[in-house]
N, C-alpha and C. Protein backbone atom coordinates (compact mmCIF):
# COMPACT_ATOMS: atom_id res chain seq x y z
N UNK A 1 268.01 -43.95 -208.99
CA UNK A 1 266.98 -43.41 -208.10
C UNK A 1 266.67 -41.98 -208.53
N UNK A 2 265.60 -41.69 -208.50
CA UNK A 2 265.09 -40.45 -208.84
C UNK A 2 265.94 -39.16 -207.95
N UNK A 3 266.24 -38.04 -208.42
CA UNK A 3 266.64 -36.81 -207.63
C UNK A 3 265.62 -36.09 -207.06
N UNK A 4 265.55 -35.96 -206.06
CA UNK A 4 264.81 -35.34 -205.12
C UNK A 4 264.68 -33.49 -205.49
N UNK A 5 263.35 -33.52 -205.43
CA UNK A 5 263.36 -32.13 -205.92
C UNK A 5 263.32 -31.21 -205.24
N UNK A 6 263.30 -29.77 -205.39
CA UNK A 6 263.67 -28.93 -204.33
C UNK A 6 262.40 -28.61 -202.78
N UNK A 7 260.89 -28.97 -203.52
CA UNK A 7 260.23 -29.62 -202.62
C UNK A 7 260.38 -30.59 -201.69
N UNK A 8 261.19 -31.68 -201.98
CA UNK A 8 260.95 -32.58 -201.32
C UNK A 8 262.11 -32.33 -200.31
N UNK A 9 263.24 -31.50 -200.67
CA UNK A 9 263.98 -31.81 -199.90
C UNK A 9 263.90 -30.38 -198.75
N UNK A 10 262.86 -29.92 -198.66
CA UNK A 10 262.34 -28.39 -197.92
C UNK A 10 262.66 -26.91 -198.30
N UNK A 11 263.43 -27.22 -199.68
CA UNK A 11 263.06 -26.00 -200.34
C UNK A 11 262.11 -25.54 -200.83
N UNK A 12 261.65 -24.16 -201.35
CA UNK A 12 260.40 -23.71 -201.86
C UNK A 12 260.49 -24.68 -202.96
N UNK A 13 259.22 -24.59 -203.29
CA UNK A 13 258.86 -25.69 -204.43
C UNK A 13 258.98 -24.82 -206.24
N UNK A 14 260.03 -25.31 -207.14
CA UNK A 14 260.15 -24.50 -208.09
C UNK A 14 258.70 -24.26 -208.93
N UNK A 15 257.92 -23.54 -209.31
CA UNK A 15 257.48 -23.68 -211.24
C UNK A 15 257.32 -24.85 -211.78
N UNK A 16 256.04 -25.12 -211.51
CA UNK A 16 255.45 -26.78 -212.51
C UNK A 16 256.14 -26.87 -214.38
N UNK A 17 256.85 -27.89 -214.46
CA UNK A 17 257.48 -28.37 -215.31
C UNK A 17 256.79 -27.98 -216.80
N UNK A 18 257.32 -27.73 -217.79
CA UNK A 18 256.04 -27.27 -218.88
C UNK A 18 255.86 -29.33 -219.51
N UNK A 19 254.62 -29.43 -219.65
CA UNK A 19 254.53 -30.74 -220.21
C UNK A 19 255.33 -31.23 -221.28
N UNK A 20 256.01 -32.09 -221.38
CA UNK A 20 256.39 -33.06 -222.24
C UNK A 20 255.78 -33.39 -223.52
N UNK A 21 256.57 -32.73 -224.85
CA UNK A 21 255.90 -33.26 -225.87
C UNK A 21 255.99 -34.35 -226.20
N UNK A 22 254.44 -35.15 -226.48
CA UNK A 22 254.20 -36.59 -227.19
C UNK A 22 254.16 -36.89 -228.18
N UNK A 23 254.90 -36.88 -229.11
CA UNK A 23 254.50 -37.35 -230.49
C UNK A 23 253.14 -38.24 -230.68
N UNK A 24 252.19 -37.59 -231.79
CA UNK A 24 251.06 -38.51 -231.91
C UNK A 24 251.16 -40.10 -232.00
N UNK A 25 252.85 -40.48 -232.89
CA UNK A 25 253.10 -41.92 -233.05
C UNK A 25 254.04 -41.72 -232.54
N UNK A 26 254.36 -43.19 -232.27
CA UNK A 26 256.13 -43.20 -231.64
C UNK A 26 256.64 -44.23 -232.76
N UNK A 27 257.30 -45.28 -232.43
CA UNK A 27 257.95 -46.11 -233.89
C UNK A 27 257.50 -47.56 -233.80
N UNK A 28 256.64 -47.95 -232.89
CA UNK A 28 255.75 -48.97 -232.80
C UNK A 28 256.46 -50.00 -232.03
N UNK A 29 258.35 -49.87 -231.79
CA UNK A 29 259.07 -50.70 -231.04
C UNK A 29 258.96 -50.26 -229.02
N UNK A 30 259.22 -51.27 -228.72
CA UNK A 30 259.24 -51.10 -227.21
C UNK A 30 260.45 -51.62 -226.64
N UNK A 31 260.48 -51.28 -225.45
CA UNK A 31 262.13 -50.83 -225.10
C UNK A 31 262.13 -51.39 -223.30
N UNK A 32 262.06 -52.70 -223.18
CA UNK A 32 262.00 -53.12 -221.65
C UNK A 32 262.82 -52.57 -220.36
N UNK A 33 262.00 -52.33 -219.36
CA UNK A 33 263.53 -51.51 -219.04
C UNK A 33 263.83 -52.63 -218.28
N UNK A 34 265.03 -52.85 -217.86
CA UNK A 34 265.95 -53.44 -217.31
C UNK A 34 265.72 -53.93 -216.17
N UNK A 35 266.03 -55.29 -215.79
CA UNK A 35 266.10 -55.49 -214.43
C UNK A 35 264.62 -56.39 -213.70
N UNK A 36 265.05 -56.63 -212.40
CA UNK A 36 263.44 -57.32 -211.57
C UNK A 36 263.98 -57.05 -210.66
N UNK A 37 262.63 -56.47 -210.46
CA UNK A 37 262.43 -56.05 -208.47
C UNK A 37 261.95 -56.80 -207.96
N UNK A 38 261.96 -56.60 -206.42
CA UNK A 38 261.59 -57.03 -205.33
C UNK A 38 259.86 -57.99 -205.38
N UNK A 39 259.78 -59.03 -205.34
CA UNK A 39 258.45 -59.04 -205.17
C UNK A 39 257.53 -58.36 -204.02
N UNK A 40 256.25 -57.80 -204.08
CA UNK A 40 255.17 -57.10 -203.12
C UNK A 40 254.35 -57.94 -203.02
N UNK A 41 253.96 -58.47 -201.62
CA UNK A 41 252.38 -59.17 -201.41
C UNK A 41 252.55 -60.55 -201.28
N UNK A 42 251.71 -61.21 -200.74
CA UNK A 42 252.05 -62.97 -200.39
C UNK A 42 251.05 -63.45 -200.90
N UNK A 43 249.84 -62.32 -202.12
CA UNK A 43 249.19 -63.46 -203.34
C UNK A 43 249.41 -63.91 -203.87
N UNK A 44 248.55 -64.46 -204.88
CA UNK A 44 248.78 -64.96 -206.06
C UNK A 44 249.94 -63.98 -207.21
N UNK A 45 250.79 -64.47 -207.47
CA UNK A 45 251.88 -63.61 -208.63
C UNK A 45 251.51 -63.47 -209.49
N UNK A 46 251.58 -62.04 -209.87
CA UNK A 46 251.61 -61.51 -211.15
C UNK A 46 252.95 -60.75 -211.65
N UNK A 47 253.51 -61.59 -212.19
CA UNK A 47 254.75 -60.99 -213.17
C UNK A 47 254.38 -59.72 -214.32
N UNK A 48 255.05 -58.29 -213.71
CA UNK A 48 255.17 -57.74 -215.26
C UNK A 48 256.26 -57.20 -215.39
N UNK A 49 256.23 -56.61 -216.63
CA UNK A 49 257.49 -55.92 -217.59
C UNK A 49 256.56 -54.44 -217.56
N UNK A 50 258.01 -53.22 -217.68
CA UNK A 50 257.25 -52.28 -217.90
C UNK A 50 258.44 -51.75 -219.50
N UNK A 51 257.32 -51.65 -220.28
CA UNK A 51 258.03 -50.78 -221.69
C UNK A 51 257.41 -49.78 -221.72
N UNK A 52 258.23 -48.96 -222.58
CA UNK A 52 257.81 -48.08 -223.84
C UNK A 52 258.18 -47.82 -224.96
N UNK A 53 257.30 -47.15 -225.42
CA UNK A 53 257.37 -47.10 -227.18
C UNK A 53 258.91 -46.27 -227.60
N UNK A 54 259.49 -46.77 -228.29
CA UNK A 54 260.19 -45.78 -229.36
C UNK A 54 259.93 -44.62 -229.48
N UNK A 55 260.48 -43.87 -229.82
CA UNK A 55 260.18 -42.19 -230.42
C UNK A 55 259.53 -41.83 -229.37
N UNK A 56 259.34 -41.69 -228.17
CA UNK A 56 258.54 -41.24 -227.21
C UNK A 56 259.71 -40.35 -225.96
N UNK A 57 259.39 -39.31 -225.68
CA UNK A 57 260.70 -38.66 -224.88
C UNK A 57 260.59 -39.10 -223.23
N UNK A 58 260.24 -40.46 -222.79
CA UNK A 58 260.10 -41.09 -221.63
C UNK A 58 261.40 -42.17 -221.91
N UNK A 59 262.20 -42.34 -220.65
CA UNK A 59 263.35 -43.29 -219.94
C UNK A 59 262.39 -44.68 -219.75
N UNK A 60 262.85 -45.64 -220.62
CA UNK A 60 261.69 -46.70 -219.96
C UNK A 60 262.18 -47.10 -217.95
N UNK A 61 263.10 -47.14 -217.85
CA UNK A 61 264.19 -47.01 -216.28
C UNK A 61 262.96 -46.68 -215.51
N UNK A 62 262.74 -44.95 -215.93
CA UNK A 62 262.28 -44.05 -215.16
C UNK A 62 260.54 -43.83 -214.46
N UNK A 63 260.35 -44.33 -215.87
CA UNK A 63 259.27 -44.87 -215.63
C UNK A 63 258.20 -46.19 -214.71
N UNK A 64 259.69 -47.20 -215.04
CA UNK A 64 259.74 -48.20 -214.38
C UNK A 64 259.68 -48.45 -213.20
N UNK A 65 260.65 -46.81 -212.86
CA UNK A 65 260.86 -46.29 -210.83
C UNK A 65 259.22 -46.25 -210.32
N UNK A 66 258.51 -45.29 -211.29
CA UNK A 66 257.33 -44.87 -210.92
C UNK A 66 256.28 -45.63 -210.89
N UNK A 67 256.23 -46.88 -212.19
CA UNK A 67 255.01 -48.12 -211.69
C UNK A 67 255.58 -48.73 -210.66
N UNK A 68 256.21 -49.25 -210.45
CA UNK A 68 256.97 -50.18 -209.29
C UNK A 68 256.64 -49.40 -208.05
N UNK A 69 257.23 -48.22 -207.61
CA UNK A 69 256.77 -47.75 -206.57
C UNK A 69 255.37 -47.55 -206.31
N UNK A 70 254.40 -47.45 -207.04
CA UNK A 70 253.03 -47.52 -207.12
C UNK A 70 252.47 -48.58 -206.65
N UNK A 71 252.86 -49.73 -207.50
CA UNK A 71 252.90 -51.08 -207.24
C UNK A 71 252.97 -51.63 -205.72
N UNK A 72 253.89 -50.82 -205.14
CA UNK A 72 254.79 -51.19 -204.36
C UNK A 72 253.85 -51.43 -202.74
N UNK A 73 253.15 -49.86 -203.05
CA UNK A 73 252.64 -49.38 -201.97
C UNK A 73 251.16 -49.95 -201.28
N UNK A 74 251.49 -50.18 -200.70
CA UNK A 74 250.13 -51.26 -199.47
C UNK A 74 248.81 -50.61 -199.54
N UNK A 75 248.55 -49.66 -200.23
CA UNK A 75 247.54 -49.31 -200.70
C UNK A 75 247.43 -49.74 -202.21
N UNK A 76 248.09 -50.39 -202.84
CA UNK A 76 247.66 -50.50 -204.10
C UNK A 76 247.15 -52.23 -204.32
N UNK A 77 247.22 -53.33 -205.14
CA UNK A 77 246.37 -54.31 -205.22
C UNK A 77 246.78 -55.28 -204.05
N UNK A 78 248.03 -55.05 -204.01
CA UNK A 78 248.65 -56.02 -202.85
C UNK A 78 248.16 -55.84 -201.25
N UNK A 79 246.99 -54.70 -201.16
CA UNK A 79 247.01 -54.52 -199.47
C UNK A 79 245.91 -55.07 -199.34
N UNK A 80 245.20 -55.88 -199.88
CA UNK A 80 244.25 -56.82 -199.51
C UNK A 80 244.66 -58.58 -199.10
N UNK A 81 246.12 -58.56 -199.62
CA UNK A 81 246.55 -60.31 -199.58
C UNK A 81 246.05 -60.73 -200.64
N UNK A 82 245.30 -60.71 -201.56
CA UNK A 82 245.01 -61.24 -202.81
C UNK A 82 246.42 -61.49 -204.15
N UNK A 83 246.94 -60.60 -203.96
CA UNK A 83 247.88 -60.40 -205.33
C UNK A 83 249.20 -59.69 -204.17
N UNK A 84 250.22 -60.69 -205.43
CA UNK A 84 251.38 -60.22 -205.08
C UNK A 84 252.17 -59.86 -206.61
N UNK A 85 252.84 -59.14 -206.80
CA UNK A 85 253.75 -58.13 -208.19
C UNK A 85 254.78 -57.97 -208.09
N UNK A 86 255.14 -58.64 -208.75
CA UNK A 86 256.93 -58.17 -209.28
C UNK A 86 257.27 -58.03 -210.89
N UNK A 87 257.87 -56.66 -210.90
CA UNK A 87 258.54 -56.43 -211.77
C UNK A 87 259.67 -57.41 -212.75
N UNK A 88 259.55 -57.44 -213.91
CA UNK A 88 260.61 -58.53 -214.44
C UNK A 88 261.04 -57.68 -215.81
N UNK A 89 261.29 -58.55 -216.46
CA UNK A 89 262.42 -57.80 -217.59
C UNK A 89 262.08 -59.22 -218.99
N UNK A 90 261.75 -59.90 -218.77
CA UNK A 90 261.43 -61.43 -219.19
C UNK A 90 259.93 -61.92 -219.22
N UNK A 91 259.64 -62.49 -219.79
CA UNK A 91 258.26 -64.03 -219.66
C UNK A 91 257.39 -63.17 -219.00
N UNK A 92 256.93 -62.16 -218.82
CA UNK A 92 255.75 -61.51 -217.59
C UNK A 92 254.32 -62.46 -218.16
N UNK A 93 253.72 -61.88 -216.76
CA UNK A 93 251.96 -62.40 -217.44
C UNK A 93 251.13 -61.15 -217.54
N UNK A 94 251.76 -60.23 -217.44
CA UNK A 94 251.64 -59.20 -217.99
C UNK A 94 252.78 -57.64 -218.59
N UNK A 95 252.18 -57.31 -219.76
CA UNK A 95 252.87 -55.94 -219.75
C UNK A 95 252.31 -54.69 -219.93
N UNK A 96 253.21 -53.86 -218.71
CA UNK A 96 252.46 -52.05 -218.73
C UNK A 96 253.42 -51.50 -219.66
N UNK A 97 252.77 -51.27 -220.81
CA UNK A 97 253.40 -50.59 -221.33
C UNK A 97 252.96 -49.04 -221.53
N UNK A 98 253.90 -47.61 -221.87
CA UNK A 98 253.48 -46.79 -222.13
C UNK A 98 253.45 -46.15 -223.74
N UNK A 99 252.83 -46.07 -224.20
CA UNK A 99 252.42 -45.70 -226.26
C UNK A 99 251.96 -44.59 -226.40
N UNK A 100 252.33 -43.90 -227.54
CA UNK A 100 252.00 -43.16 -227.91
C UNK A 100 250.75 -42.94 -228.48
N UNK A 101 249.71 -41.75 -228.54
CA UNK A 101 248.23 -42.08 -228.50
C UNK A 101 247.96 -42.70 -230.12
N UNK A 102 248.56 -42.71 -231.09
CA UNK A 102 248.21 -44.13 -232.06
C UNK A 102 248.47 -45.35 -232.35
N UNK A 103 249.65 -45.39 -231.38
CA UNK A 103 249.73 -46.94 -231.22
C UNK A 103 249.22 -47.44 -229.90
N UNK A 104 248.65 -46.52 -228.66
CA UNK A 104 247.21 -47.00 -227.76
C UNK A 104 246.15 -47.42 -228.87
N UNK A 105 245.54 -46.20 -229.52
CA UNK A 105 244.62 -46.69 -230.33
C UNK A 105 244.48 -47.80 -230.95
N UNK A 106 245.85 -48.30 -231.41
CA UNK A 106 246.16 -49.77 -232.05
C UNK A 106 246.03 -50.68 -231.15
N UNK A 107 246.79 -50.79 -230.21
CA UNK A 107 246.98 -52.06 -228.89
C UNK A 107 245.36 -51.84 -227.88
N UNK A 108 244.79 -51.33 -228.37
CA UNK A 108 243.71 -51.13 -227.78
C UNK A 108 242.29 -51.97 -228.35
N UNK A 109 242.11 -51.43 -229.78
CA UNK A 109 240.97 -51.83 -230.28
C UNK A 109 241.16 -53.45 -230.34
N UNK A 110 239.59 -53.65 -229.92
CA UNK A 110 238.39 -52.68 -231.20
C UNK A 110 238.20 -51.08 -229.83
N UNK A 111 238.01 -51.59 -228.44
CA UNK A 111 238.07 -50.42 -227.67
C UNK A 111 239.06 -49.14 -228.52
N UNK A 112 237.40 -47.98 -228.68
CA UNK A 112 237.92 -46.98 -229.03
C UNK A 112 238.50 -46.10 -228.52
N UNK A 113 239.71 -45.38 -227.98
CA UNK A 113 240.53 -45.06 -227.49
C UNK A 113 240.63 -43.93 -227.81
N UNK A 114 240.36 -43.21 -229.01
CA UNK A 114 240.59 -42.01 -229.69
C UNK A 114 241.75 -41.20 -229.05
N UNK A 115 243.01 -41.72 -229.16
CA UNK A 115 244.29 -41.39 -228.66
C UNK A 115 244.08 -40.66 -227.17
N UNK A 116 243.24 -40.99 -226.39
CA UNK A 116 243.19 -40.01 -225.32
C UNK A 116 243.19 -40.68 -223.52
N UNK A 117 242.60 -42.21 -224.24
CA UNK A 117 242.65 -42.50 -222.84
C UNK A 117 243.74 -43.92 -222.86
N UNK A 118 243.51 -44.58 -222.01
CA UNK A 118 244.29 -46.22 -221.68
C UNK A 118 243.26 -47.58 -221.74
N UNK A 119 243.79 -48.45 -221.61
CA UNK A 119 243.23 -49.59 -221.69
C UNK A 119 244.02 -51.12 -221.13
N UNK A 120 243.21 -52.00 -220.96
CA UNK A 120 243.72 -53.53 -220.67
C UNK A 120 243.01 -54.34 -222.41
N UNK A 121 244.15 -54.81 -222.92
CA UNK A 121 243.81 -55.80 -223.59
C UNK A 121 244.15 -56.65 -223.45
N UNK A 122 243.41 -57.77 -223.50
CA UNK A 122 244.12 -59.33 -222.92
C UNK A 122 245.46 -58.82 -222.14
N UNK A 123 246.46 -59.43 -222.54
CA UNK A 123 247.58 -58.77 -221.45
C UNK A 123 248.46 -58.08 -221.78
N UNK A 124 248.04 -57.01 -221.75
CA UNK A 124 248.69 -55.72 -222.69
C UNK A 124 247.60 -55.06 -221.69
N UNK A 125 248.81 -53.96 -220.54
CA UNK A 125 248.07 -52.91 -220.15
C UNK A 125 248.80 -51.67 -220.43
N UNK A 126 247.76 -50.69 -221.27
CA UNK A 126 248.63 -49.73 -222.31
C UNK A 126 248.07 -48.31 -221.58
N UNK A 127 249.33 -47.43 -221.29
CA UNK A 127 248.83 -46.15 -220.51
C UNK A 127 248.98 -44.67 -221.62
N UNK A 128 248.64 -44.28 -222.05
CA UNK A 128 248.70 -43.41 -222.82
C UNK A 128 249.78 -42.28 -222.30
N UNK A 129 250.63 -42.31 -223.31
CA UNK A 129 251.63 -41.15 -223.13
C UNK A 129 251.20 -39.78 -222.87
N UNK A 130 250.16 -39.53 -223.27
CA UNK A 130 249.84 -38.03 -224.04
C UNK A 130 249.32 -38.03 -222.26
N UNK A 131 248.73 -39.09 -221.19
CA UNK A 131 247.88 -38.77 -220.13
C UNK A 131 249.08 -38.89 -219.28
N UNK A 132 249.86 -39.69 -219.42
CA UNK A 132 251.41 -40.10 -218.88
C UNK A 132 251.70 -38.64 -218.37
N UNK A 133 251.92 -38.27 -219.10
CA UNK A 133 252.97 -36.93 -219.33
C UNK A 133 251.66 -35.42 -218.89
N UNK A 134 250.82 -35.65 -219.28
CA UNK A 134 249.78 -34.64 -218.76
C UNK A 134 248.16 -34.57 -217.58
N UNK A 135 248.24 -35.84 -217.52
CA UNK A 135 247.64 -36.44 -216.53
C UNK A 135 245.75 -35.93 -217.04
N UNK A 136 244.78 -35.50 -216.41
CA UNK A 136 243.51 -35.71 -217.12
C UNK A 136 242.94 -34.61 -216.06
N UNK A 137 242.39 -33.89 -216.85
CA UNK A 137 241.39 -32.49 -216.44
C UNK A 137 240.85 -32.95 -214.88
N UNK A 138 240.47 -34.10 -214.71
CA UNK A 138 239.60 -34.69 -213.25
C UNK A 138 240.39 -34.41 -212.39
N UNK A 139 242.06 -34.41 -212.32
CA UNK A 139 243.35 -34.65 -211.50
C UNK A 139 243.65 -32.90 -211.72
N UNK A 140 243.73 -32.28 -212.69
CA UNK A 140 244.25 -30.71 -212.22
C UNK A 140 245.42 -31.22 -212.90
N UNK A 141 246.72 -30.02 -211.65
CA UNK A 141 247.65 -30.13 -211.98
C UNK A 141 248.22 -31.24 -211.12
N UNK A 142 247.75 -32.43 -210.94
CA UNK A 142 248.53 -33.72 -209.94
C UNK A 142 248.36 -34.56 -210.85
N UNK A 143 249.60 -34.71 -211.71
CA UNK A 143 249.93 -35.26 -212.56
C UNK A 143 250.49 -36.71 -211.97
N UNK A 144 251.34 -36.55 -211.21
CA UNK A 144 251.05 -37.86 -210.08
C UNK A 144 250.84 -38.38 -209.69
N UNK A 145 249.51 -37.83 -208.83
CA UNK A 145 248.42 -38.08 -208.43
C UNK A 145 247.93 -39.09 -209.66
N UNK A 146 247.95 -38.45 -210.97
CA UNK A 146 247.11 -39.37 -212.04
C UNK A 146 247.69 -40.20 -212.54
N UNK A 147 249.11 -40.26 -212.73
CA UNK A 147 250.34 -41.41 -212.56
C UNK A 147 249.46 -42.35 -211.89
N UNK A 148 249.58 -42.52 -210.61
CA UNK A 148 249.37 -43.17 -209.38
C UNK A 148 248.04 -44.15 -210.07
N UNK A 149 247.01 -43.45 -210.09
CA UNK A 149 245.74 -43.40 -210.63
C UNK A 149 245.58 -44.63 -211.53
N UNK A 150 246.07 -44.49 -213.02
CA UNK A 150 246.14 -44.78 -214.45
C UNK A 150 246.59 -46.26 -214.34
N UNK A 151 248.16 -46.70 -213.23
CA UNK A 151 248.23 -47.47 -213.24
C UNK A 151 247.97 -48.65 -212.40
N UNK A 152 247.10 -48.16 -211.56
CA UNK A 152 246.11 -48.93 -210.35
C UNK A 152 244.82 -49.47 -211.14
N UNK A 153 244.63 -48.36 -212.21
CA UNK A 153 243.07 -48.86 -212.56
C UNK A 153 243.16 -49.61 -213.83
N UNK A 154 244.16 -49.36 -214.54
CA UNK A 154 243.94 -50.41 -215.83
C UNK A 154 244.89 -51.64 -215.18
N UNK A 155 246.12 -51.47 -214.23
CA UNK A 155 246.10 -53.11 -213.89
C UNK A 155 244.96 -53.72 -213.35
N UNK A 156 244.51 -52.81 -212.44
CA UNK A 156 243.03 -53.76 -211.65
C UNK A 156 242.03 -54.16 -213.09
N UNK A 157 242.30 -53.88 -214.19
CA UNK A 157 241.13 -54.53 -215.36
C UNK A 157 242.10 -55.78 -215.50
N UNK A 158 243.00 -55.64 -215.27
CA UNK A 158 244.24 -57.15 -215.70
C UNK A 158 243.55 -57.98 -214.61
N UNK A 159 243.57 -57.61 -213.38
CA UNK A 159 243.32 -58.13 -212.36
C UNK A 159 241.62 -58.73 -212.54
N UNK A 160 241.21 -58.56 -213.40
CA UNK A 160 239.39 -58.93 -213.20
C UNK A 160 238.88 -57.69 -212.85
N UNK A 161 239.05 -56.57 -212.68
CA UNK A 161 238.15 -55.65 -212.13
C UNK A 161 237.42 -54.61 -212.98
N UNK A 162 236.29 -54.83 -212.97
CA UNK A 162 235.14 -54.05 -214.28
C UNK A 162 235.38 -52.70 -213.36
N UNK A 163 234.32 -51.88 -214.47
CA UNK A 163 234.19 -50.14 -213.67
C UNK A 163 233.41 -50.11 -212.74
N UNK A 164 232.98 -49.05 -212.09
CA UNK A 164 232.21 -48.89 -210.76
C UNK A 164 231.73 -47.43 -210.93
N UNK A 165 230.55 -47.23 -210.28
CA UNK A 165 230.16 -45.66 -210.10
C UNK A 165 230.56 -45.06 -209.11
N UNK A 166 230.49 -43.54 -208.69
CA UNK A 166 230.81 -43.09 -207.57
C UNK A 166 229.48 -43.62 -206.72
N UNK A 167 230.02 -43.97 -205.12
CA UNK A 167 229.33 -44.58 -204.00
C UNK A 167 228.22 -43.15 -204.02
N UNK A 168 228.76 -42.03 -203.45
CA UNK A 168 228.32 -40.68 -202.98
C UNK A 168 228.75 -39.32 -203.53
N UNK A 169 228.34 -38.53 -203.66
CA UNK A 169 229.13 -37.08 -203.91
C UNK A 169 230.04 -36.87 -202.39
N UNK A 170 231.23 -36.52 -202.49
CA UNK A 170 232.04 -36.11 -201.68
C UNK A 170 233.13 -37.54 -201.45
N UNK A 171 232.96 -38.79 -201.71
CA UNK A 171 233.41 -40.00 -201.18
C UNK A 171 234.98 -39.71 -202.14
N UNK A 172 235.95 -40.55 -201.62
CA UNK A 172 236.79 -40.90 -202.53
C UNK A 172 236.49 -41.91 -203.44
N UNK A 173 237.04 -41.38 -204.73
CA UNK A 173 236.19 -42.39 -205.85
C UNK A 173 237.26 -43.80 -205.82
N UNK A 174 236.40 -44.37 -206.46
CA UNK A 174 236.71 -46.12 -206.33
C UNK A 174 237.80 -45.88 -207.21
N UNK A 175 238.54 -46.67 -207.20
CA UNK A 175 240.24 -46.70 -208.54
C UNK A 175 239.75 -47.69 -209.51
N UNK A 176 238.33 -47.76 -209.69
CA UNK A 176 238.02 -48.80 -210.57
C UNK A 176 236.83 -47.54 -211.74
N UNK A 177 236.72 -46.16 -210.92
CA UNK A 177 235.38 -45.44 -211.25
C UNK A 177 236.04 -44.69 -212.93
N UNK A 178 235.89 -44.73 -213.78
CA UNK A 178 236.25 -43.94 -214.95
C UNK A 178 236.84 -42.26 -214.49
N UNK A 179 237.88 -42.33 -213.83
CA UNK A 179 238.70 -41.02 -212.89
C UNK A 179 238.90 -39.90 -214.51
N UNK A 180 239.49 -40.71 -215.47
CA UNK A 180 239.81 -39.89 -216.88
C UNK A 180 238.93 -39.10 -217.14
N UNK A 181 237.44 -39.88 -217.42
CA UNK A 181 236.64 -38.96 -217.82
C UNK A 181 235.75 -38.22 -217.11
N UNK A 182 235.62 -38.93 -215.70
CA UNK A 182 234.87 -37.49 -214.78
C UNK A 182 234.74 -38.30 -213.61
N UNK A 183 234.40 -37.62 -212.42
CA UNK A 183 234.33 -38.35 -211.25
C UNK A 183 233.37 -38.58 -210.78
N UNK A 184 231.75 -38.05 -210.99
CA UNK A 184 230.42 -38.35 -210.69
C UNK A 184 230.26 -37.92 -209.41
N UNK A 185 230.91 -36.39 -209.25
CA UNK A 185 230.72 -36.19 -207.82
C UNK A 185 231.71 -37.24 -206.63
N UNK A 186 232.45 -37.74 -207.12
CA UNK A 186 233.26 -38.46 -205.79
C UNK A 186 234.84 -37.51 -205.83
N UNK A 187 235.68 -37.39 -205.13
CA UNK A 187 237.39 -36.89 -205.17
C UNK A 187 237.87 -37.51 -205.58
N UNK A 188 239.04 -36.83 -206.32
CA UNK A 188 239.90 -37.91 -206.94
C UNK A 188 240.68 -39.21 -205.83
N UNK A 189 241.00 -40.07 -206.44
CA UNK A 189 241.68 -41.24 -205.48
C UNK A 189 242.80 -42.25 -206.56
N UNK A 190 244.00 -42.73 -206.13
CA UNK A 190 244.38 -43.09 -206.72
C UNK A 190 244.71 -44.56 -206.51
N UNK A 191 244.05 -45.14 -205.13
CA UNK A 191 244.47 -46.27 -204.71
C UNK A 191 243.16 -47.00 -204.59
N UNK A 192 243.44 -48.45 -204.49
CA UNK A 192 242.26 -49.63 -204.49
C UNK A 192 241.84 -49.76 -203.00
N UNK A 193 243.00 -49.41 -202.25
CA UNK A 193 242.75 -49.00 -200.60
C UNK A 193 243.67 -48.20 -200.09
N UNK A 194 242.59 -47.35 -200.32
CA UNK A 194 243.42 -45.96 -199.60
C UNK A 194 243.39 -45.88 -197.99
């Protein structure tokens, strides 16, 4: 389980972390992390695995804490009754994996990726380390926040779900709206129902 940080536990909140260096490549191997959780939701199942790349300074474990809990939460695909998710370690029908931005570029194309953003390919949903670890100019410093984000919107492409524009200026943007590259006037949002 993750350690609770001095925020959370009502201390002053320390000095934002300096980002995590990404190696441009990692070693092209992936590294499952361990274990199956709990299933979420009384839809239709979707089994995944969460990896990552080799040479990359991410815990696949740790990571694993953080899609899952994402996953987890009744705002994310499961709070409609449509889809239900569980984590596995085995056979998934899908995998999130996290890569380093030239082997995204690889597991990506022909979608050009230019090491910067993520993608769904057939079933391969690939989150870019370099955004992993630094999250995207639209988000600031809520790197979390874009955590949260990254892996709501490229599973929802697993899920069938194309892009969307912002509804309004001021609205929370759709988790389907291109959040990476700008928000079109809507707030950031990181859930399918918030």
């Amino acid at each position: 389980a993750p350690t609770p940080t001095a925020a959370a536990a009502g201390a002053p909140a320390a000095a934002p972390a300096v980002p995590v260096e990404v190696p441009r490549a990692g070693d092209g191997s992936f590294a499952v992390a361990p274990g199956t959780g709990e299933q979420v939701g009384d839809g239709r199942l979707v089994r995944y695995t969460v990896e990552v790349e080799g040479g990359l300074p991410l815990d696949p474990a740790e990571v694993a804490g953080v899609v899952e809990e994402v996953l987890a939460d009744p705002r994310s695909w499961t709070g409609d009754g449509a889809w239900a998710l569980q984590r596995v370690d085995a056979d998934p029908d899908a995998r999130i994996v996290v890569a380093s931005p030239d082997t995204t570029d690889r597991m990506c194309a022909p979608l050009r990726t230019r090491g910067e953003v993520s993608c769904r390919n057939g079933d391969d949903v690939v989150l870019n380390a370099r955004r992993w670890t630094r999250g995207a100019t639209t988000w600031g410093d809520d790197v979390d926040g874009y955590r949260r984000y990254v892996v709501n919107h490229e599973l929802g492409h697993y899920l069938g779900n194309g892009h969307v524009p912002c509804p309004a200026d001021g609205e929370p943007a759709p988790v389907m709206l291109q959040q990476t590259v700008g928000l079109q006037g809507c707030l950031p949002n990181a859930w399918p129902h918030p």
